[in-house]
Protein backbone atom coordinates (compact mmCIF):
# COMPACT_ATOMS: atom_id res chain seq x y z
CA UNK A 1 56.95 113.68 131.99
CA UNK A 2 55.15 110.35 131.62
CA UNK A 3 57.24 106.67 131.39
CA UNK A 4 55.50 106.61 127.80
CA UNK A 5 57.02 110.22 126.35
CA UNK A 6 60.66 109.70 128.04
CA UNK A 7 60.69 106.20 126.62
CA UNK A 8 59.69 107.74 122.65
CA UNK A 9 62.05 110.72 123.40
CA UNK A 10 64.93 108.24 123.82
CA UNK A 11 63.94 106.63 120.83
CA UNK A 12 64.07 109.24 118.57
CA UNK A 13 67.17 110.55 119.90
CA UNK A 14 68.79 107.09 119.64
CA UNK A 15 67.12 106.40 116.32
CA UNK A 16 67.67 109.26 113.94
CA UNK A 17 71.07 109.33 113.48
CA UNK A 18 70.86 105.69 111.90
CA UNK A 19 68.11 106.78 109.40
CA UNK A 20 70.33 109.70 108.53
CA UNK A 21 73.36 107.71 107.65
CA UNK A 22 70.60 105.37 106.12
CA UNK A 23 69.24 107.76 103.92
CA UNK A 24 72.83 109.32 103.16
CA UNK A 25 73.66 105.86 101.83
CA UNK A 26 70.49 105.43 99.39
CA UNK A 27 71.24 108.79 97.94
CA UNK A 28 74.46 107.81 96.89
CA UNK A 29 73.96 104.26 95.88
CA UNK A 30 71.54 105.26 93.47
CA UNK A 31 73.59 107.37 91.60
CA UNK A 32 75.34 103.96 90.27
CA UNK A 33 75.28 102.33 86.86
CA UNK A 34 71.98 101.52 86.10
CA UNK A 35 71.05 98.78 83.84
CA UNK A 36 68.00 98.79 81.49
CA UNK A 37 66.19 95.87 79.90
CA UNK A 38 65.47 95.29 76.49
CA UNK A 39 62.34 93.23 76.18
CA UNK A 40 61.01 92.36 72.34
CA UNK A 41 57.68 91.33 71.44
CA UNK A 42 56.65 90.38 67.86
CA UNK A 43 58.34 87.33 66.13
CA UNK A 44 61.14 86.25 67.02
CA UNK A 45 62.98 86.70 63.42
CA UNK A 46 61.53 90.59 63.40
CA UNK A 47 63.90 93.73 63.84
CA UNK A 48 62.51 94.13 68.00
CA UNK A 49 65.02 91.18 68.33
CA UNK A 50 67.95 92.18 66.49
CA UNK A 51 67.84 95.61 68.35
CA UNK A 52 67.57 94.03 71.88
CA UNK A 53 70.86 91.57 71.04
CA UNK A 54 72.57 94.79 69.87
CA UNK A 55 71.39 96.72 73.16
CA UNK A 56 72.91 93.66 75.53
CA UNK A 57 76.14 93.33 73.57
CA UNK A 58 77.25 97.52 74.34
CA UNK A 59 77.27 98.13 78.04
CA UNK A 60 77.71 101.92 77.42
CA UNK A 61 75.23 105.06 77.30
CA UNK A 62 72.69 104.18 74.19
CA UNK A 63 71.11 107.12 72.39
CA UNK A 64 68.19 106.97 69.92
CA UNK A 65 69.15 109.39 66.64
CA UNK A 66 66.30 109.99 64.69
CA UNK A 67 66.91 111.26 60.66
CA UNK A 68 63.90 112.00 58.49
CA UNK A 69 63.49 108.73 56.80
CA UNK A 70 65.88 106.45 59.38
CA UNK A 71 66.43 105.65 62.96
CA UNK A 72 69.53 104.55 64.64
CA UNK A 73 70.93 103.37 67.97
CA UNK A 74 74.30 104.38 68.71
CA UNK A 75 76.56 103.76 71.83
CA UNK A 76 78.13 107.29 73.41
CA UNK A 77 81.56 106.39 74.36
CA UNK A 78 82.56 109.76 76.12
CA UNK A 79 83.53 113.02 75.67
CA UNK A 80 85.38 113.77 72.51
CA UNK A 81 85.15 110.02 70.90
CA UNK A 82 83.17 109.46 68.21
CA UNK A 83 79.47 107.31 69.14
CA UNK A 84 79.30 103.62 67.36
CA UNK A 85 76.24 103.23 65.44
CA UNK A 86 74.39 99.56 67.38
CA UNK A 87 71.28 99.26 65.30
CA UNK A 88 70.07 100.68 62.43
């Protein structure tokens, strides 16, 4: 065995175990709270901005509900409570 393939093998057998408890740690840190971004465009008076204020002001899970004529926003608070309409 060459200087150059002991000195890799040593490596890799040092190394991996670090990347493993690395990658371990992504996993589970993505499974966080994720916040989205609400970004209008049109003027600044128009319904895009009213909407975007009502997204920043309700932390929670926000669901689109679409009727046949209307579309709404509402926050989900959990399981069994009744969602809050945001936006109409």
């Amino acid at each position: 065995m060459e200087i150059g393939e002991f000195l890799v093998d040593v490596a890799s057998t040092v190394t991996w175990p670090f990347v493993t408890v690395w990658a371990l740690f992504r996993l589970f840190k993505r499974d966080g709270p994720k916040r989205h971004a609400a970004i209008p465009s049109g003027p600044a008076t128009g319904e895009a901005y009213r909407v975007a204020e009502a997204l920043k002001q309700n932390p929670g899970e926000i669901a689109v509900v679409r009727g046949k004529t209307q579309l709404a926003l509402v926050e989900l608070a959990g399981p069994g409570a009744q969602p809050a309409v945001v936006g109409e």
